[in-house]
PDB file of N, CA and C in Angstrom:
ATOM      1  N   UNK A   1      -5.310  -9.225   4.718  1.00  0.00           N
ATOM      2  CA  UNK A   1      -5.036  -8.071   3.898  1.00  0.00           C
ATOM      3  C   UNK A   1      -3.728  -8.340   3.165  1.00  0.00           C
ATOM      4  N   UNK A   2      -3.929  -8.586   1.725  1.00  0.00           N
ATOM      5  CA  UNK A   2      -2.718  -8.735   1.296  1.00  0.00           C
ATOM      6  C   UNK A   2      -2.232  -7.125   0.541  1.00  0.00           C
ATOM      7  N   UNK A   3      -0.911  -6.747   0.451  1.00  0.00           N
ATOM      8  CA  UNK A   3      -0.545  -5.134  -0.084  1.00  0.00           C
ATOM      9  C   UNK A   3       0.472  -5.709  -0.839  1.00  0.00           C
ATOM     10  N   UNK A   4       0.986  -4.640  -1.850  1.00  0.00           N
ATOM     11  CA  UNK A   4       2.064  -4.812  -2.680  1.00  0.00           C
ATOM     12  C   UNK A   4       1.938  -3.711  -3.555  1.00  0.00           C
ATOM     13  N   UNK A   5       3.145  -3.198  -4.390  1.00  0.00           N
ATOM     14  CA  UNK A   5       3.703  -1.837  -4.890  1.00  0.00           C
ATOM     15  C   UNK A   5       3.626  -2.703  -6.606  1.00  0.00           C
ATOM     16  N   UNK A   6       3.164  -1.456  -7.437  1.00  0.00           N
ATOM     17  CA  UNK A   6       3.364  -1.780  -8.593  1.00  0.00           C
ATOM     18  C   UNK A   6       3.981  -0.296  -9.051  1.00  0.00           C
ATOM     19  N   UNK A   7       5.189  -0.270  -9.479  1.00  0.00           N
ATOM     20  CA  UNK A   7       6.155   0.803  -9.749  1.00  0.00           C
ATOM     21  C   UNK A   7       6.443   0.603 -11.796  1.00  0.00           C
ATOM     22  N   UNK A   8       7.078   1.792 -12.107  1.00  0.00           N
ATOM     23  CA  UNK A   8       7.318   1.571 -13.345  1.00  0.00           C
ATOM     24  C   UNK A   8       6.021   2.721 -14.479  1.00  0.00           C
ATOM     25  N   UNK A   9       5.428   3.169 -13.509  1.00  0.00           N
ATOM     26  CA  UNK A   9       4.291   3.791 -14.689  1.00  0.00           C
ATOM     27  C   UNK A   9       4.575   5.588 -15.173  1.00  0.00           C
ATOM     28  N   UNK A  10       3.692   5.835 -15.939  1.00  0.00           N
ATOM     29  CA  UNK A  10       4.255   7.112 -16.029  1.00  0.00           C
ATOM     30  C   UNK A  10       3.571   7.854 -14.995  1.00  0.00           C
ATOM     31  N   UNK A  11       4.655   9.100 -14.766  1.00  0.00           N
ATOM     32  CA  UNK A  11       4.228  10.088 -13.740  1.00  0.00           C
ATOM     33  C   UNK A  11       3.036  10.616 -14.073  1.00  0.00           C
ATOM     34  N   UNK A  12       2.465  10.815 -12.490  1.00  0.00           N
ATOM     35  CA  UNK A  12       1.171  11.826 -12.338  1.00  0.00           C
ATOM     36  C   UNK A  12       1.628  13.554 -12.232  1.00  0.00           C
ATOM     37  N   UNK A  13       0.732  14.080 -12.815  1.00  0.00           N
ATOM     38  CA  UNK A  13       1.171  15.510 -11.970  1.00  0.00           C
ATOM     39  C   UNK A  13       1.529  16.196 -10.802  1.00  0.00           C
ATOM     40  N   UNK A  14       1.560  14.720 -10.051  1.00  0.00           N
ATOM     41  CA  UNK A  14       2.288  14.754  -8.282  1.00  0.00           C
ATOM     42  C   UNK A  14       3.622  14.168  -8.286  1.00  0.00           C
ATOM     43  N   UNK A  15       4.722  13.795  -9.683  1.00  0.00           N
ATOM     44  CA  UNK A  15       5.688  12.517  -9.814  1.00  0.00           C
ATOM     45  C   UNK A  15       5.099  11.026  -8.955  1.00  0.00           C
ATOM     46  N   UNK A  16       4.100  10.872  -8.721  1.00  0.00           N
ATOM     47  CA  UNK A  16       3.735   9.436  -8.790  1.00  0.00           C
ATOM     48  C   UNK A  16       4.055   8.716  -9.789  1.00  0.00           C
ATOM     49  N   UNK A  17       4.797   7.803  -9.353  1.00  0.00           N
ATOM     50  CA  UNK A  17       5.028   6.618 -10.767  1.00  0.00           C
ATOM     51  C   UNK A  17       4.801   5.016  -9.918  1.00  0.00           C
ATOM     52  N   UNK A  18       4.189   4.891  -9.080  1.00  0.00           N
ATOM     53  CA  UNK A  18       3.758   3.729  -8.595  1.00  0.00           C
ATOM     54  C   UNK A  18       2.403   3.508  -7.681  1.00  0.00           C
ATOM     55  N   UNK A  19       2.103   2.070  -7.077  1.00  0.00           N
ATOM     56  CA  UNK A  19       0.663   2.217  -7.030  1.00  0.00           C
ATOM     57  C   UNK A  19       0.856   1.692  -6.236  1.00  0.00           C
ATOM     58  N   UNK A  20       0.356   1.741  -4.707  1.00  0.00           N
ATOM     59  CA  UNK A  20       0.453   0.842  -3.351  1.00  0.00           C
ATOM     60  C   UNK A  20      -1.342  -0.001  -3.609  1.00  0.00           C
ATOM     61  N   UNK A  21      -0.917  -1.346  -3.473  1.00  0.00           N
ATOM     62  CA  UNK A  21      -2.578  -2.268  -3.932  1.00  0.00           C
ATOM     63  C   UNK A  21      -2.999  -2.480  -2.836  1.00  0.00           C
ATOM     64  N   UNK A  22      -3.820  -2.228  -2.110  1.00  0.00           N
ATOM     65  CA  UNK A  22      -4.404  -2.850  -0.631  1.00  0.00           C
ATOM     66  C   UNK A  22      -5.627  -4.186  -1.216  1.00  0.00           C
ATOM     67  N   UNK A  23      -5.353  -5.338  -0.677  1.00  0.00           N
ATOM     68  CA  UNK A  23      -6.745  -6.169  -1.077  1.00  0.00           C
ATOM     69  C   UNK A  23      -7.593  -7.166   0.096  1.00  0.00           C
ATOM     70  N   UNK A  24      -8.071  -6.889   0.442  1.00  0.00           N
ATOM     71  CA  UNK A  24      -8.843  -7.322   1.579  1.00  0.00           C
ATOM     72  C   UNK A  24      -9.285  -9.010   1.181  1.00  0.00           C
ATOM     73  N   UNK A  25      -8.649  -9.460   1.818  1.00  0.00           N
ATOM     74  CA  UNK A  25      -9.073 -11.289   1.379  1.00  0.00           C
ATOM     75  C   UNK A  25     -10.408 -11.494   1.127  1.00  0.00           C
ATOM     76  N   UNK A  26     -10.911 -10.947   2.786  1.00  0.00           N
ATOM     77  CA  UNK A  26     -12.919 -11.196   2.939  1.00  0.00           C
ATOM     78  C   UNK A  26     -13.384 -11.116   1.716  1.00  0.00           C
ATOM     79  N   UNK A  27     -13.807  -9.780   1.820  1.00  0.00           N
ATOM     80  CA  UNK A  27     -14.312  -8.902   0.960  1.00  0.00           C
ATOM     81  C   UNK A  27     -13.863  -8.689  -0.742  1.00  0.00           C
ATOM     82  N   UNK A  28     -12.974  -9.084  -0.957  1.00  0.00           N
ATOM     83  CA  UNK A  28     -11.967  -8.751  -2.084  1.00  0.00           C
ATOM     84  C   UNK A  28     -11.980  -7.635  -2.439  1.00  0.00           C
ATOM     85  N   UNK A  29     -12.699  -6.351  -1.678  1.00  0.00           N
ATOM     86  CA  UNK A  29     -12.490  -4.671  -2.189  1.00  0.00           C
ATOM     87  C   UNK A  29     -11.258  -4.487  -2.280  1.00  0.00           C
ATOM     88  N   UNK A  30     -10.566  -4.168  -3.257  1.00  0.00           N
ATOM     89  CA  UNK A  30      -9.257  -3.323  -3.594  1.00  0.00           C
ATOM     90  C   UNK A  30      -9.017  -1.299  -2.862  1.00  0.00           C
ATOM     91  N   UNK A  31      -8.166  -1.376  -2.410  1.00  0.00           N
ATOM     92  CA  UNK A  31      -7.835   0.079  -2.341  1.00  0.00           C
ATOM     93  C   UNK A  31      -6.529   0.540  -2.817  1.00  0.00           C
ATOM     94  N   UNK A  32      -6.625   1.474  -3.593  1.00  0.00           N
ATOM     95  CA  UNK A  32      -5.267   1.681  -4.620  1.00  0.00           C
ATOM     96  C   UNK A  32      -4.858   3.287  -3.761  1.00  0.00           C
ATOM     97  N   UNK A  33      -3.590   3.279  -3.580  1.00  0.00           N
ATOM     98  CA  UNK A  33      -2.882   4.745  -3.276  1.00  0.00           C
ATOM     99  C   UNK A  33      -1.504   5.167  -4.578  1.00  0.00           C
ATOM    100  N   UNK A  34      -1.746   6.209  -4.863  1.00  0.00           N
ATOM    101  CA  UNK A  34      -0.917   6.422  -5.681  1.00  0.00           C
ATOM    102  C   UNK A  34       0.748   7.012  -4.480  1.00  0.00           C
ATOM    103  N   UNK A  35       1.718   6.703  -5.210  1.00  0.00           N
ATOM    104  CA  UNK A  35       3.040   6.505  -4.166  1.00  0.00           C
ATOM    105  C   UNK A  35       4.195   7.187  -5.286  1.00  0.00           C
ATOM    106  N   UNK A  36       5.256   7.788  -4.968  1.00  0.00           N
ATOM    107  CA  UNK A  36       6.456   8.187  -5.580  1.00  0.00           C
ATOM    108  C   UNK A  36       7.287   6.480  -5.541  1.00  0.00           C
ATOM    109  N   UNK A  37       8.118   6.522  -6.656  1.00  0.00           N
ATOM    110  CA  UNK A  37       9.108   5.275  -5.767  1.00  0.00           C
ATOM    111  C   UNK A  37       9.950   5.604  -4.896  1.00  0.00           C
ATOM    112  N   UNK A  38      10.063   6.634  -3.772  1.00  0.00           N
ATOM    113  CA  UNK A  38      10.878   6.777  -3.128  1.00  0.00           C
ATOM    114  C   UNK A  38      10.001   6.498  -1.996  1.00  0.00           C
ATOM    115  N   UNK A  39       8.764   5.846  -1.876  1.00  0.00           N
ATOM    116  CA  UNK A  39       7.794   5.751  -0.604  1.00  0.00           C
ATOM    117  C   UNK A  39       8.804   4.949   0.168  1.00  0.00           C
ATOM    118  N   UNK A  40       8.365   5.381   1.631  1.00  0.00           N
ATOM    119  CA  UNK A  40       9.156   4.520   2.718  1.00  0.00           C
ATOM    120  C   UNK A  40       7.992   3.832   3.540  1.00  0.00           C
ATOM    121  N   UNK A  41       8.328   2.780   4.249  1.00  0.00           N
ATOM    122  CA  UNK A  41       7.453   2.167   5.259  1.00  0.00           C
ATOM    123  C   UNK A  41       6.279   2.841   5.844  1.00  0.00           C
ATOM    124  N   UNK A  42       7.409   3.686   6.263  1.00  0.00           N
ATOM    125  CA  UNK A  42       6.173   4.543   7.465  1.00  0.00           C
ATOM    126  C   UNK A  42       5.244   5.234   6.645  1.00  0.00           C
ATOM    127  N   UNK A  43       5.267   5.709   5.194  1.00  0.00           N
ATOM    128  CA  UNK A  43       4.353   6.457   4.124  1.00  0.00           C
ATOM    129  C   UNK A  43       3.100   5.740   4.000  1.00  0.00           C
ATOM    130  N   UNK A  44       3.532   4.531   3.907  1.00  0.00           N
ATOM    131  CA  UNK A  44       2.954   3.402   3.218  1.00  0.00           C
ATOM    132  C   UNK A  44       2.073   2.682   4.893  1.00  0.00           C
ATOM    133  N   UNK A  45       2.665   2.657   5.883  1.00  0.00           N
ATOM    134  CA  UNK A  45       1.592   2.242   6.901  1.00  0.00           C
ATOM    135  C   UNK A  45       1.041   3.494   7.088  1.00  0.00           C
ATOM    136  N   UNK A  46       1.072   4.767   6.623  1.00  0.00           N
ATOM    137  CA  UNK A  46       0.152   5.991   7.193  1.00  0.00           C
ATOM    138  C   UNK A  46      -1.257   6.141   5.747  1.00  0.00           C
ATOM    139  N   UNK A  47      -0.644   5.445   4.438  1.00  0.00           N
ATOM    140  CA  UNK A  47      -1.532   4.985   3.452  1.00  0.00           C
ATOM    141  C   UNK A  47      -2.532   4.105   4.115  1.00  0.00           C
ATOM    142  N   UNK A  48      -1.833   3.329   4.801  1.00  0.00           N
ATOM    143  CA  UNK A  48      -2.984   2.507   5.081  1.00  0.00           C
ATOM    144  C   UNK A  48      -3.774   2.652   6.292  1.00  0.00           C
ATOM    145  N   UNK A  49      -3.585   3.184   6.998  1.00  0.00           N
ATOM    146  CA  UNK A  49      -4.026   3.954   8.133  1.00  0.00           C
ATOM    147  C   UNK A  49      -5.016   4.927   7.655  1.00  0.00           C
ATOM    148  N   UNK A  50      -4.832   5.630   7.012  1.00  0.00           N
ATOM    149  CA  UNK A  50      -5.988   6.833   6.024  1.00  0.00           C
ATOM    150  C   UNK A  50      -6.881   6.332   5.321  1.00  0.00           C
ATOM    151  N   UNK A  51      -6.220   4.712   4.411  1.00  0.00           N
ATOM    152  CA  UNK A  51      -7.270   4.956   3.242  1.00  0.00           C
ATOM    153  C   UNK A  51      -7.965   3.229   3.400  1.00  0.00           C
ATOM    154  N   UNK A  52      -7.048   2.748   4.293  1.00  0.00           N
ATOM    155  CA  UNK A  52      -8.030   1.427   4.775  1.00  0.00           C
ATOM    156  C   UNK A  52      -8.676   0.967   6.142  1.00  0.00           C
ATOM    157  N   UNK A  53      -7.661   1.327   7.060  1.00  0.00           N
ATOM    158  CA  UNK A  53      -8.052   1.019   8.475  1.00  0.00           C
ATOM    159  C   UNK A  53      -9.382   1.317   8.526  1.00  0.00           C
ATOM    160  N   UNK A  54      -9.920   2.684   8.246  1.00  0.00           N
ATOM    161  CA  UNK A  54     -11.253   2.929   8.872  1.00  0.00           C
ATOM    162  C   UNK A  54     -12.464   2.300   7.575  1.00  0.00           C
ATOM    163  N   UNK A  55     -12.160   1.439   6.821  1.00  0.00           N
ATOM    164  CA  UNK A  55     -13.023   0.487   6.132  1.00  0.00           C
ATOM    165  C   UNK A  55     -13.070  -0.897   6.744  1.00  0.00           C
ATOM    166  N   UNK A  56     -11.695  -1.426   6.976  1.00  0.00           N
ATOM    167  CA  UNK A  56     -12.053  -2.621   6.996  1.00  0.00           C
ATOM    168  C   UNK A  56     -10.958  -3.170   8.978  1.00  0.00           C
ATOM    169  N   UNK A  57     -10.989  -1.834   9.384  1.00  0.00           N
ATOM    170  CA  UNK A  57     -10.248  -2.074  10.570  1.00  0.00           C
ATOM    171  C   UNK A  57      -8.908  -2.904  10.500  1.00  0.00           C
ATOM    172  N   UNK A  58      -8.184  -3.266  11.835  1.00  0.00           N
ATOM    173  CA  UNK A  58      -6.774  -4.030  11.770  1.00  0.00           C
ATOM    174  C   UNK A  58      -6.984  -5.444  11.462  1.00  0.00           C
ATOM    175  N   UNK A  59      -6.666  -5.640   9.856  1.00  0.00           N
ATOM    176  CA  UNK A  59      -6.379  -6.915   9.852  1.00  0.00           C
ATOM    177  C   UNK A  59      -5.518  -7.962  11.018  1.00  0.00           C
ATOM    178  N   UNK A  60      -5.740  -9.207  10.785  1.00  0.00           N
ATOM    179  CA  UNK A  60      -4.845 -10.321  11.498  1.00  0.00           C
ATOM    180  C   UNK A  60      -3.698 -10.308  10.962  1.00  0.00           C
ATOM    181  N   UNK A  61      -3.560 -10.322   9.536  1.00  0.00           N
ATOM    182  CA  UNK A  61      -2.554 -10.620   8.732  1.00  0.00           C
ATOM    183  C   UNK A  61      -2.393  -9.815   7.904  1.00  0.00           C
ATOM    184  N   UNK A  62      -1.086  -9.606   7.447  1.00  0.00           N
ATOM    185  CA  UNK A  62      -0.542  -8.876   6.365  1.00  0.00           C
ATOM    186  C   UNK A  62       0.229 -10.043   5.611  1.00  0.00           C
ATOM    187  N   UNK A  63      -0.480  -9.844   3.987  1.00  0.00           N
ATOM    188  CA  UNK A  63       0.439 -10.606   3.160  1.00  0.00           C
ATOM    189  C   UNK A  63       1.107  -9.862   1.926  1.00  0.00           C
ATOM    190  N   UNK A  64       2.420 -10.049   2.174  1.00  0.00           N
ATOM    191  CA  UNK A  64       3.598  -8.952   0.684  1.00  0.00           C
ATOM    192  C   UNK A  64       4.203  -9.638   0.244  1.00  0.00           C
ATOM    193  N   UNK A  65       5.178  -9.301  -0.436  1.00  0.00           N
ATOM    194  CA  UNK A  65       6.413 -10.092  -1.030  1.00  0.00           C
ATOM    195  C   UNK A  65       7.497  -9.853  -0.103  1.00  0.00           C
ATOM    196  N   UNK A  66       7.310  -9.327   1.163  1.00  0.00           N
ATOM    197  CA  UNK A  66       8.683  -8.552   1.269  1.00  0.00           C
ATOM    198  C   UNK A  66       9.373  -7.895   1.346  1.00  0.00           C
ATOM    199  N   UNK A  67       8.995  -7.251   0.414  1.00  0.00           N
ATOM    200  CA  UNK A  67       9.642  -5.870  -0.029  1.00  0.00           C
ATOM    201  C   UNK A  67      10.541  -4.806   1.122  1.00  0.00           C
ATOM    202  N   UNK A  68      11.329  -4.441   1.034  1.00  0.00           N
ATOM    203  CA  UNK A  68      12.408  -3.924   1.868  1.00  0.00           C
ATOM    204  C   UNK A  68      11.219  -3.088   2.563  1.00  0.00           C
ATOM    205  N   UNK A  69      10.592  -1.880   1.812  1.00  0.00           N
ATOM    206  CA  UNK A  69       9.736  -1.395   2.398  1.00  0.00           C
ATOM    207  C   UNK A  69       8.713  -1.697   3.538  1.00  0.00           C
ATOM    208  N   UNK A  70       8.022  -2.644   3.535  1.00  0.00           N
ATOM    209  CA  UNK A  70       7.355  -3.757   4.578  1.00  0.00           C
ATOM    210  C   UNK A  70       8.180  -3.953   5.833  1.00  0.00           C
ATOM    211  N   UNK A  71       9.286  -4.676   5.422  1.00  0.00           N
ATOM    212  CA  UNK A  71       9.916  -5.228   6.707  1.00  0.00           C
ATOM    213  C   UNK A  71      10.471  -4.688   7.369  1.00  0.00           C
ATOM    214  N   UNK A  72      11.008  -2.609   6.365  1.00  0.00           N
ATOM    215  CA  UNK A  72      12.283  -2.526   7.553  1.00  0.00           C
ATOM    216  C   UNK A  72      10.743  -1.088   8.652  1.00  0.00           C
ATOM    217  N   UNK A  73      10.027  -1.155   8.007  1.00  0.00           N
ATOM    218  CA  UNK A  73       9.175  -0.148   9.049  1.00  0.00           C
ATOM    219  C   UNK A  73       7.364   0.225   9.151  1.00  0.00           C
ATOM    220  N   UNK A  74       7.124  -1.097   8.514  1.00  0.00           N
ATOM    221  CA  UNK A  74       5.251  -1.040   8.299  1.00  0.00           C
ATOM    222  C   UNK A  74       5.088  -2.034   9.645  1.00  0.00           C
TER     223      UNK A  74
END
């Protein structure tokens, strides 16, 4: 499962201005969550907990860039 944030867009009528990408290696299904840029770790593993776990269960691997978000609490 690789994830990563694409920030920078214009707001939704929720102030969303970024996009959490979920992409499943296997399968290559994409799952997109819309995110504020102020998302924190724990937002972002409860994104994925809601809107992927029960598709494609606990990956082995997680692949990111990094991102402060990731490391300091997903």
């Amino acid at each position: 499962m690789s994830l990563d944030f694409v920030f920078g867009l214009p707001a939704d009528d929720h102030g969303n201005t970024g996009i959490l990408v979920f992409v499943c290696q296997l399968s290559k299904m994409v799952h997109l969550a819309p995110v504020p840029d102020t998302v924190t770790g724990e937002q972002a593993a409860r994104l994925f907990v809601d809107g992927v776990f029960r598709h494609h269960g606990l990956p082995e691997t997680f692949v990111s860039d990094r991102d402060p978000r990731f490391t300091a609490a997903f």
